[in-house]
PDB file of N, CA and C in Angstrom:
ATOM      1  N   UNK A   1     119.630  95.113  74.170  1.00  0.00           N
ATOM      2  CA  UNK A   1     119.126  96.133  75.062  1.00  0.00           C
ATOM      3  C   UNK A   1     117.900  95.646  75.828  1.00  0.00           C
ATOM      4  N   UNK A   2     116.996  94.806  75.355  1.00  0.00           N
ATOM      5  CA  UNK A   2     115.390  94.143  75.770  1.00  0.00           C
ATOM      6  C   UNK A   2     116.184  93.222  76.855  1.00  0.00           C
ATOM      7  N   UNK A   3     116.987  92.777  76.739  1.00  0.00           N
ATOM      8  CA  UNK A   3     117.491  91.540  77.865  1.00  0.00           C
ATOM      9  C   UNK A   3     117.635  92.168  79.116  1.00  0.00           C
ATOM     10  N   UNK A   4     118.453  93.080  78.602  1.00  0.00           N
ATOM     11  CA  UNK A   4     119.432  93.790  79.633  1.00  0.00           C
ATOM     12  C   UNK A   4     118.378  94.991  80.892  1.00  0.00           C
ATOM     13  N   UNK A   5     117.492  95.638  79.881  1.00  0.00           N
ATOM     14  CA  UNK A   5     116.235  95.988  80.578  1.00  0.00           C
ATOM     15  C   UNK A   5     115.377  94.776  81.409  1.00  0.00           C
ATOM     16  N   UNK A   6     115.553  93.285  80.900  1.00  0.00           N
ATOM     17  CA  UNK A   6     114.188  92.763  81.801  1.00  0.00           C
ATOM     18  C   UNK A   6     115.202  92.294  82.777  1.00  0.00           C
ATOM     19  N   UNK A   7     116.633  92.359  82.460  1.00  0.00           N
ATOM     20  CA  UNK A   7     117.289  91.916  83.844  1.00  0.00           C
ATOM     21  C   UNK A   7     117.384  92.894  85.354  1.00  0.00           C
ATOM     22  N   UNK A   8     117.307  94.064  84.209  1.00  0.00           N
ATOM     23  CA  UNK A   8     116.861  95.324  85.704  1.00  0.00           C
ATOM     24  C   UNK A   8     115.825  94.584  86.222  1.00  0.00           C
ATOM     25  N   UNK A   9     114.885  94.849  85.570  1.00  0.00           N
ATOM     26  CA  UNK A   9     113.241  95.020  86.315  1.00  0.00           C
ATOM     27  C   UNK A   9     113.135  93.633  86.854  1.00  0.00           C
ATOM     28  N   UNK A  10     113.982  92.580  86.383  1.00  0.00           N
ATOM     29  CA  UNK A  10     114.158  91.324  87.371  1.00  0.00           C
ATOM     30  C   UNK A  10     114.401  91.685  88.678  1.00  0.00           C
ATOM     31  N   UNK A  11     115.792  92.509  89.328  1.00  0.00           N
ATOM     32  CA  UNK A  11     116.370  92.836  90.192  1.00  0.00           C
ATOM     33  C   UNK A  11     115.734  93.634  90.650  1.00  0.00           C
ATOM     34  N   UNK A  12     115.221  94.522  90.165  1.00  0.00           N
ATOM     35  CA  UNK A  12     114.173  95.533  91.117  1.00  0.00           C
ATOM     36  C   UNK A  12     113.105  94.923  91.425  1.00  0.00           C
ATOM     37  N   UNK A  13     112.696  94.011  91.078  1.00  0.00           N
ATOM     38  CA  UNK A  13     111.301  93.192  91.526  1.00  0.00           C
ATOM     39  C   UNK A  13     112.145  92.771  92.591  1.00  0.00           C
ATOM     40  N   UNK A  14     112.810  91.454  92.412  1.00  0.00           N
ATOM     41  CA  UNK A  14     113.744  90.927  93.806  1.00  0.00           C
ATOM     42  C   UNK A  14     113.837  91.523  94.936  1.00  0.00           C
ATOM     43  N   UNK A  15     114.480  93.198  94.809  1.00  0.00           N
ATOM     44  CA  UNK A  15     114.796  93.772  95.873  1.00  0.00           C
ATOM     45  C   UNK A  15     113.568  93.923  96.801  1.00  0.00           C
ATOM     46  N   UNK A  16     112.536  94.476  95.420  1.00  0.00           N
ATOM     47  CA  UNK A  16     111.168  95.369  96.510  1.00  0.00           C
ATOM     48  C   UNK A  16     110.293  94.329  97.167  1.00  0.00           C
ATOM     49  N   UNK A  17     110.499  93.152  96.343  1.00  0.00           N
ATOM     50  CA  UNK A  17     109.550  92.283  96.621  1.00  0.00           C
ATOM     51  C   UNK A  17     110.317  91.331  98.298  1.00  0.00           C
ATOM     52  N   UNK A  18     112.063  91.247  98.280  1.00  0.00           N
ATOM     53  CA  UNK A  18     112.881  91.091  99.867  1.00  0.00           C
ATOM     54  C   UNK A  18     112.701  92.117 100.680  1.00  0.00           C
ATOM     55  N   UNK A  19     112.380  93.306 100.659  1.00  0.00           N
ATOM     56  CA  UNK A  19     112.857  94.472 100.954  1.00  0.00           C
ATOM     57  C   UNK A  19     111.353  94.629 102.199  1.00  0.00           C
ATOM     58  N   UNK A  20     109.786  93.990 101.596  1.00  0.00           N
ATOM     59  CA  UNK A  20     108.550  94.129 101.927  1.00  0.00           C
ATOM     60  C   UNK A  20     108.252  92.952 102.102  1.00  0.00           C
ATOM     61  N   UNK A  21     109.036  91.885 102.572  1.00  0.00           N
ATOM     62  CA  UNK A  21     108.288  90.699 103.021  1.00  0.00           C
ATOM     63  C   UNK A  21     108.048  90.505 104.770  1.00  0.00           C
ATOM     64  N   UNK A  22     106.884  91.073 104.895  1.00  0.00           N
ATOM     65  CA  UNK A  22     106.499  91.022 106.358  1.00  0.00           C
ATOM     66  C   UNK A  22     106.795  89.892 107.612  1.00  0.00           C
ATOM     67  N   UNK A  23     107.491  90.400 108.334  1.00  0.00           N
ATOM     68  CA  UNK A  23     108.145  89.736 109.731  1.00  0.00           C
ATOM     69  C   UNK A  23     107.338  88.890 110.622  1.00  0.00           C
ATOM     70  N   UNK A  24     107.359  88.469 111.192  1.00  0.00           N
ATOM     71  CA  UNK A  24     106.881  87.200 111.759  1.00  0.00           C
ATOM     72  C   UNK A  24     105.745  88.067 113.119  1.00  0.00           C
ATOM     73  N   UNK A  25     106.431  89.315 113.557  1.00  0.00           N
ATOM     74  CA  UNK A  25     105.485  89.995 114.672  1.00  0.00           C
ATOM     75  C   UNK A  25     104.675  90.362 113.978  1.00  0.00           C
ATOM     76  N   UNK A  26     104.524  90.965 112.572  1.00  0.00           N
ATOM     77  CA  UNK A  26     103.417  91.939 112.127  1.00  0.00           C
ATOM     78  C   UNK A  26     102.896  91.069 111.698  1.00  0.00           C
ATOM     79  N   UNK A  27     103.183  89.925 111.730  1.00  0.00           N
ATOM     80  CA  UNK A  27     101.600  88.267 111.245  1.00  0.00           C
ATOM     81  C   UNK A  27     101.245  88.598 112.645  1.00  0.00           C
ATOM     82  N   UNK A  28     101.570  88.053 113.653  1.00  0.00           N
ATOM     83  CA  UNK A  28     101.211  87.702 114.921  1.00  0.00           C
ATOM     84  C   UNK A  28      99.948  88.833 115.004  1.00  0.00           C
ATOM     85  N   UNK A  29     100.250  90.786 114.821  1.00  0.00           N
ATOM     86  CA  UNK A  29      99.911  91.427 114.999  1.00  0.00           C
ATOM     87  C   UNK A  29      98.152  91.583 114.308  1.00  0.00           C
ATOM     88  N   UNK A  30      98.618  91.170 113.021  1.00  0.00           N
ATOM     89  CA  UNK A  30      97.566  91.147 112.311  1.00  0.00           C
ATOM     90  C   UNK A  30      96.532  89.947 112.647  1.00  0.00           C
ATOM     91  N   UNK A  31      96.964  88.718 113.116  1.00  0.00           N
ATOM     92  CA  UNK A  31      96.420  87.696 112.928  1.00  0.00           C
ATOM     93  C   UNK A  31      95.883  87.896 114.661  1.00  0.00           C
ATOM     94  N   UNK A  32      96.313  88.874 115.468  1.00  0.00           N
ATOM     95  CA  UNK A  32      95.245  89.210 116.808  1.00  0.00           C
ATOM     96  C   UNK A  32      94.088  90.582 116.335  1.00  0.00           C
ATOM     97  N   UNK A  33      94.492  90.612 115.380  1.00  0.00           N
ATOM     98  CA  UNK A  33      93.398  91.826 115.166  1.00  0.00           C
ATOM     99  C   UNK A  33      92.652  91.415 114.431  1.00  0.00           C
ATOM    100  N   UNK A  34      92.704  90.771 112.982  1.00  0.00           N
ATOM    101  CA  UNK A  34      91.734  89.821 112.575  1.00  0.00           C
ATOM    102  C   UNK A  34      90.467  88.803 114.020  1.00  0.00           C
ATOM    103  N   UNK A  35      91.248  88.655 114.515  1.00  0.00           N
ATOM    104  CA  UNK A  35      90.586  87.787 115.393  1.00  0.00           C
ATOM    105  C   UNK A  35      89.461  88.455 116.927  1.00  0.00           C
ATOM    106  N   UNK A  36      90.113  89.927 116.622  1.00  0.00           N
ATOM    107  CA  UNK A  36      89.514  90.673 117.818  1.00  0.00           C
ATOM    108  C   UNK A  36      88.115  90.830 116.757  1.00  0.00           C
ATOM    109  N   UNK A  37      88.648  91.623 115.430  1.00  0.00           N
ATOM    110  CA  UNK A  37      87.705  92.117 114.537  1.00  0.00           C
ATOM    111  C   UNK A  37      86.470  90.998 115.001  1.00  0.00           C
ATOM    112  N   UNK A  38      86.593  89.725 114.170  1.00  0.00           N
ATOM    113  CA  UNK A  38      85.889  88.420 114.080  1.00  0.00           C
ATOM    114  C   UNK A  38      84.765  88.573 115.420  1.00  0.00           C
ATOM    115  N   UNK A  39      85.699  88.750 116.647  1.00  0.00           N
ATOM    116  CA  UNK A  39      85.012  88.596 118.007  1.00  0.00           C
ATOM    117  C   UNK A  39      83.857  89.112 117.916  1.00  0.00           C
ATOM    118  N   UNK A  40      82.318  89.322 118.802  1.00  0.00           N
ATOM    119  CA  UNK A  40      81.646  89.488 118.530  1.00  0.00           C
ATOM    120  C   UNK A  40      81.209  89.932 120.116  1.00  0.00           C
ATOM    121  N   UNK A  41      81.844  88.885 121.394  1.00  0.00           N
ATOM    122  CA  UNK A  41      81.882  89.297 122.532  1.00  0.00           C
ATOM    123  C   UNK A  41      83.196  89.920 123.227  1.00  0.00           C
ATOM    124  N   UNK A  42      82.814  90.930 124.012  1.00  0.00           N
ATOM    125  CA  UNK A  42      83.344  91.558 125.256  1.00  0.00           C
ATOM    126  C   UNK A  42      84.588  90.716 125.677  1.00  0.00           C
ATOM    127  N   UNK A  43      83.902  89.857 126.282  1.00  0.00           N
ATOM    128  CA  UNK A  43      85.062  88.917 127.289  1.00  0.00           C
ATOM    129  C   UNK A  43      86.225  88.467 126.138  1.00  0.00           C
ATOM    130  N   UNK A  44      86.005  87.526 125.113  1.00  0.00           N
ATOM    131  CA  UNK A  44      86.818  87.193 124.078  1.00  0.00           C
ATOM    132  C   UNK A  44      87.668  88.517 123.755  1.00  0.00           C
ATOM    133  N   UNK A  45      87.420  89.465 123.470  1.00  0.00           N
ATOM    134  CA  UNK A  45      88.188  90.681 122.651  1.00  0.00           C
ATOM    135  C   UNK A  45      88.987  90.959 124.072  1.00  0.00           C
ATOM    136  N   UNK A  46      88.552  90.911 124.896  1.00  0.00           N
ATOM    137  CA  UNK A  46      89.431  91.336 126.139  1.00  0.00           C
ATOM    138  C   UNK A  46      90.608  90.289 126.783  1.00  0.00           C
ATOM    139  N   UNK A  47      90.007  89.253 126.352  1.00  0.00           N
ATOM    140  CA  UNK A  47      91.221  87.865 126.369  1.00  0.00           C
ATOM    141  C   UNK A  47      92.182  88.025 125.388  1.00  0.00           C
ATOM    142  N   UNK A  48      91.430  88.210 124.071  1.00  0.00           N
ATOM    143  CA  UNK A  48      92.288  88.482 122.852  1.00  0.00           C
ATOM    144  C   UNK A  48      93.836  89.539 123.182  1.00  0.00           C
ATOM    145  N   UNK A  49      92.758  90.621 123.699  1.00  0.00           N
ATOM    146  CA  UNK A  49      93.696  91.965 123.765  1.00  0.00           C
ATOM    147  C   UNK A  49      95.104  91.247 124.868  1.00  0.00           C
ATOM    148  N   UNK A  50      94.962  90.896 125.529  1.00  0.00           N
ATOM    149  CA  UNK A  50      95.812  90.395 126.987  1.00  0.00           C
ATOM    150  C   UNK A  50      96.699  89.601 126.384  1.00  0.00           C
ATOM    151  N   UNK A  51      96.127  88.276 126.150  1.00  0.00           N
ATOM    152  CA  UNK A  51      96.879  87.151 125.705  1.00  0.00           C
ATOM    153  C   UNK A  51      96.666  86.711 124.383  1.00  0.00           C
ATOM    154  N   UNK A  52      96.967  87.370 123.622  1.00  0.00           N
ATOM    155  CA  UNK A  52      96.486  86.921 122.110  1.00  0.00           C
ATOM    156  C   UNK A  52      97.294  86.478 121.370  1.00  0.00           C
ATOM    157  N   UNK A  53      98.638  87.767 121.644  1.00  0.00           N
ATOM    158  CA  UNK A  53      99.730  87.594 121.014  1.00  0.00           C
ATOM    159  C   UNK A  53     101.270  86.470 120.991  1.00  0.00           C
ATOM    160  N   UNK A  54     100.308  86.558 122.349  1.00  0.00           N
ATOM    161  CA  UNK A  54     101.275  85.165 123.010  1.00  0.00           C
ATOM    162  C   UNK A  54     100.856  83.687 122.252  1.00  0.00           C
ATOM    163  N   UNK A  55      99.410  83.759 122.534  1.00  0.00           N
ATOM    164  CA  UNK A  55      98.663  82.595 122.000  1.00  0.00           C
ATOM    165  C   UNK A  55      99.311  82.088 119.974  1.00  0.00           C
ATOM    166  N   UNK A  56      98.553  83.368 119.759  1.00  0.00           N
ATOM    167  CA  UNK A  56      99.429  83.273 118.163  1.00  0.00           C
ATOM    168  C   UNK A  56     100.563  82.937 118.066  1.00  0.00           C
ATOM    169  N   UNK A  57     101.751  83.763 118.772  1.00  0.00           N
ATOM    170  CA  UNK A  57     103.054  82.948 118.421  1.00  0.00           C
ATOM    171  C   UNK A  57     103.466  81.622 118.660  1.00  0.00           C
ATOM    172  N   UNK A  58     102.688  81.049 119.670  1.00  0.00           N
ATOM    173  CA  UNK A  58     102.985  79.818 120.063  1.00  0.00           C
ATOM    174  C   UNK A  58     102.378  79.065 119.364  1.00  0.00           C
ATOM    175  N   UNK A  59     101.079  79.008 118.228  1.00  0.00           N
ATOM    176  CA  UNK A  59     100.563  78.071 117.405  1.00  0.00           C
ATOM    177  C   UNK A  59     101.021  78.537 115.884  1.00  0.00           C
ATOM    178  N   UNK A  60     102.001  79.451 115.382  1.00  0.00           N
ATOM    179  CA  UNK A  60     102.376  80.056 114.337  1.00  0.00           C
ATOM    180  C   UNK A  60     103.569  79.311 113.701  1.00  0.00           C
ATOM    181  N   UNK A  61     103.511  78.560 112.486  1.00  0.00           N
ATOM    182  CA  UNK A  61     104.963  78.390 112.062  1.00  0.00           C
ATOM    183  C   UNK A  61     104.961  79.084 110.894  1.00  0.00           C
ATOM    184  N   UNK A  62     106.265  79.349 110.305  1.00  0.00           N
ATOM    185  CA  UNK A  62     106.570  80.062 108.892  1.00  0.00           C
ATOM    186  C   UNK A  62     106.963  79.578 107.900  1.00  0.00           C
ATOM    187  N   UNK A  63     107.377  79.777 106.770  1.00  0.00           N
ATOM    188  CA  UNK A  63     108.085  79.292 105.949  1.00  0.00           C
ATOM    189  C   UNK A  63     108.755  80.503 104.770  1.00  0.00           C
ATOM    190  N   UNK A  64     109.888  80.999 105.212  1.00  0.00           N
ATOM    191  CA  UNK A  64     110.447  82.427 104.228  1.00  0.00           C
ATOM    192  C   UNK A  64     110.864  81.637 103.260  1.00  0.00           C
ATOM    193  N   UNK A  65     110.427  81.996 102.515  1.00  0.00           N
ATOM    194  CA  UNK A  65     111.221  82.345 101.274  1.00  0.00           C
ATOM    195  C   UNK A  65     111.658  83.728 100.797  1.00  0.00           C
ATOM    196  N   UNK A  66     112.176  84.519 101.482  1.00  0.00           N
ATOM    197  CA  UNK A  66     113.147  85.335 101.155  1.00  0.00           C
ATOM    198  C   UNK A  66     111.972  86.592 100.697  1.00  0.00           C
ATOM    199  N   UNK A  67     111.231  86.092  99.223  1.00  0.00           N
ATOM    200  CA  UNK A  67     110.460  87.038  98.562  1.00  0.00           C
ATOM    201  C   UNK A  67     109.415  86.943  99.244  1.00  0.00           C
ATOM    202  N   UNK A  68     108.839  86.026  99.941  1.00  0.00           N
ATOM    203  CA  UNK A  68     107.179  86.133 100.412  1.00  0.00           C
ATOM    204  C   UNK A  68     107.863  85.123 101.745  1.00  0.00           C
ATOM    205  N   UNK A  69     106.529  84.786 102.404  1.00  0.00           N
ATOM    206  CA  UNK A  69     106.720  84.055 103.660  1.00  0.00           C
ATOM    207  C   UNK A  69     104.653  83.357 103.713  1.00  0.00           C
ATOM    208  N   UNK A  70     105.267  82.204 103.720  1.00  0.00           N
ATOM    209  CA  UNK A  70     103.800  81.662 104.465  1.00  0.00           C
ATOM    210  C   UNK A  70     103.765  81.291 105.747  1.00  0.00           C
ATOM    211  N   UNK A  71     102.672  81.980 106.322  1.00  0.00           N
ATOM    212  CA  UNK A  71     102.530  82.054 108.234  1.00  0.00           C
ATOM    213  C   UNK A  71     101.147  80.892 107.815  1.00  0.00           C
ATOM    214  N   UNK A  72     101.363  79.846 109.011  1.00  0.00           N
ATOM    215  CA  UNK A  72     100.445  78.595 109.323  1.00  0.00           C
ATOM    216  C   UNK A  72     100.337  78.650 110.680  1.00  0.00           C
ATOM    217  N   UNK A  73      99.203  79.145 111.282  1.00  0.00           N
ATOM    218  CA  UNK A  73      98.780  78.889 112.745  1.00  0.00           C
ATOM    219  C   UNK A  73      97.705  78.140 112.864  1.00  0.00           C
ATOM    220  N   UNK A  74      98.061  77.239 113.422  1.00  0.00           N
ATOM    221  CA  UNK A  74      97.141  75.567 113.882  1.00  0.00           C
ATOM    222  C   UNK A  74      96.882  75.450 115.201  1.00  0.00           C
ATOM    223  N   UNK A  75      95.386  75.667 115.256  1.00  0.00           N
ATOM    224  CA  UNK A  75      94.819  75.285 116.595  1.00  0.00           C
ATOM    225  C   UNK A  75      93.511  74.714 116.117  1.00  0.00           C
ATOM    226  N   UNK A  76      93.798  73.315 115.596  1.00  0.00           N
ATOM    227  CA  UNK A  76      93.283  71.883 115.279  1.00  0.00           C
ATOM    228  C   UNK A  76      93.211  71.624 116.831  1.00  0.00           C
ATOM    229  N   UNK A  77      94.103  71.280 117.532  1.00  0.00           N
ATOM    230  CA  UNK A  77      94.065  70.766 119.185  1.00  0.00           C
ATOM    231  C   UNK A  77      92.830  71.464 119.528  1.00  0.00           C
ATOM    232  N   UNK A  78      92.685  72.546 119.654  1.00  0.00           N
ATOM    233  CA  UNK A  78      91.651  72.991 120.553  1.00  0.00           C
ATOM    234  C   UNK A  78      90.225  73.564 119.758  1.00  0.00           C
ATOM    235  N   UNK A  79      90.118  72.504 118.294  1.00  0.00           N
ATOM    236  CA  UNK A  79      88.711  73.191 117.884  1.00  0.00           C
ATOM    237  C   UNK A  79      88.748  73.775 117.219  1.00  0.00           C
ATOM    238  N   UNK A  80      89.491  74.986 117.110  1.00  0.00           N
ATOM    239  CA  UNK A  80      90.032  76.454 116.240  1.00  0.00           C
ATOM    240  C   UNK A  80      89.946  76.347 114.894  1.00  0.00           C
ATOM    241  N   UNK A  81      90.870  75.129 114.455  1.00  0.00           N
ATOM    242  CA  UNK A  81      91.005  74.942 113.112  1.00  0.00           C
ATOM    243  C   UNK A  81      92.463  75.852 112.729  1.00  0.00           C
ATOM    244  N   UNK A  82      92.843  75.951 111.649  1.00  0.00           N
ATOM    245  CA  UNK A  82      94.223  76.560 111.218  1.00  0.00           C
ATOM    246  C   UNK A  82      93.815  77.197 110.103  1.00  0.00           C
ATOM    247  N   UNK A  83      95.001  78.260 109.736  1.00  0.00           N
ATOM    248  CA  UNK A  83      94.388  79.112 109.321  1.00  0.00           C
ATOM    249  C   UNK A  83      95.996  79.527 108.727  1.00  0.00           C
ATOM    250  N   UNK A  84      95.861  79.579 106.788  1.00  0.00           N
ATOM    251  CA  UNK A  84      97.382  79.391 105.901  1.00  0.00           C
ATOM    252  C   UNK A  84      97.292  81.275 105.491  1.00  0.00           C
ATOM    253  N   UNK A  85      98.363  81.934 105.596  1.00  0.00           N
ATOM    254  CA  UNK A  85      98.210  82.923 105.053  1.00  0.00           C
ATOM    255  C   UNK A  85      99.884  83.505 104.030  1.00  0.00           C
ATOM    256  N   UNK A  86      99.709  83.966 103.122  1.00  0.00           N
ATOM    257  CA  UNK A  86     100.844  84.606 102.579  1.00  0.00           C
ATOM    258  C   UNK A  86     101.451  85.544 102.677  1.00  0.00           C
ATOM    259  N   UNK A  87     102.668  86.132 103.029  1.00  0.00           N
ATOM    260  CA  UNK A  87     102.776  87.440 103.689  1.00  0.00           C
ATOM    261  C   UNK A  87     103.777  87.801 102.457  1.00  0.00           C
ATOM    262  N   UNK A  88     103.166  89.456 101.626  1.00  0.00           N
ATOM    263  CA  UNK A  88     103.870  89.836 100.698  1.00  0.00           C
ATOM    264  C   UNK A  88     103.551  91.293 100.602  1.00  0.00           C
ATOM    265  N   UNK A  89     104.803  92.077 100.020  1.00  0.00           N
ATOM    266  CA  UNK A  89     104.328  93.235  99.946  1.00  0.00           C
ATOM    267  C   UNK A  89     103.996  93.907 101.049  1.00  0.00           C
ATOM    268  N   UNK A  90     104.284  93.642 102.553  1.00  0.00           N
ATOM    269  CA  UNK A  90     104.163  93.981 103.568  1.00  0.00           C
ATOM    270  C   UNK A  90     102.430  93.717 104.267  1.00  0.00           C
ATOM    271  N   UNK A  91     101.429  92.840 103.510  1.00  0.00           N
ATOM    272  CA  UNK A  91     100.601  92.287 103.568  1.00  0.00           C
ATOM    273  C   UNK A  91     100.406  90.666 103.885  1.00  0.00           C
ATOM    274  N   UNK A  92      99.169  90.561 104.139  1.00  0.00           N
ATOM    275  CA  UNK A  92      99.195  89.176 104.263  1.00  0.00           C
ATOM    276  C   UNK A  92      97.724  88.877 103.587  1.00  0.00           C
ATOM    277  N   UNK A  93      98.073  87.754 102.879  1.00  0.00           N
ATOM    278  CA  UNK A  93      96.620  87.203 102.024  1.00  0.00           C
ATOM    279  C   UNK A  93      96.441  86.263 102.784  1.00  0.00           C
ATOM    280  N   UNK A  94      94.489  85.595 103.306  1.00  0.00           N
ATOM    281  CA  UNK A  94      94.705  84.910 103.471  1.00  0.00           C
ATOM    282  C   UNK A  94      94.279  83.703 102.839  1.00  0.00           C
ATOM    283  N   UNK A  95      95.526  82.069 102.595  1.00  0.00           N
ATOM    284  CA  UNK A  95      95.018  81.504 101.750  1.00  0.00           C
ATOM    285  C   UNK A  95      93.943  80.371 101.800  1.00  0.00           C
ATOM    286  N   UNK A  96      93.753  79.982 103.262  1.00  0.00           N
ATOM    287  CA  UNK A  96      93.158  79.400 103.377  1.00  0.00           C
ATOM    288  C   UNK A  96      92.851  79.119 104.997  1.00  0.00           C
ATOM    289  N   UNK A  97      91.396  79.039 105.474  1.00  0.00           N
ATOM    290  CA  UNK A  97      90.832  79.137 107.088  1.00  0.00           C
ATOM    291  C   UNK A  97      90.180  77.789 107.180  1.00  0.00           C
ATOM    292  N   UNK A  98      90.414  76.839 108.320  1.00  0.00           N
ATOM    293  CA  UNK A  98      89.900  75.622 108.261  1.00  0.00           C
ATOM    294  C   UNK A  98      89.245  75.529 109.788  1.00  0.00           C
TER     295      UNK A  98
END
């Protein structure tokens, strides 16, 4: 009966944990609002707001794994630095800002 119960709660983890692994726009989304937040000037938050989202997707790669997803946006080229985050639970941690 103990097996057979942790094989549920296996499968229900699986599902909720596929079911809430956040999409590639709601990184983009978050990762322009993080960045407006950060802003400190006018002009930047207003660049941000315009072209932000564009900017992000074009320096953004992913990696799904089904249950979670790690979003990597690299703007090393221009200074920026890159910036590793985990997307789970319909969240994103982030794991590391360079």
């Amino acid at each position: 009966m103990r097996r057979f119960i942790s094989i549920i709660f296996v499968l229900i983890l699986v599902v909720v944990l596929s079911s809430t692994n956040p999409k590639r726009s709601e990184y983009i989304d978050w990762m322009n609002q993080q960045s407006m937040d950060q802003s400190s000037n006018i002009l930047q938050k207003g660049f941000l707001s315009v072209a932000g989202k564009t900017i992000f997707d074009a320096g953004t790669t992913e990696k799904d794994y089904y249950l979670f997803t790690i979003y990597k946006t690299d703007f090393s080229d221009v200074g920026m630095g890159t910036v590793t985050a985990l997307g789970i639970f319909n969240q994103f941690i982030p794991l590391s800002k360079k």
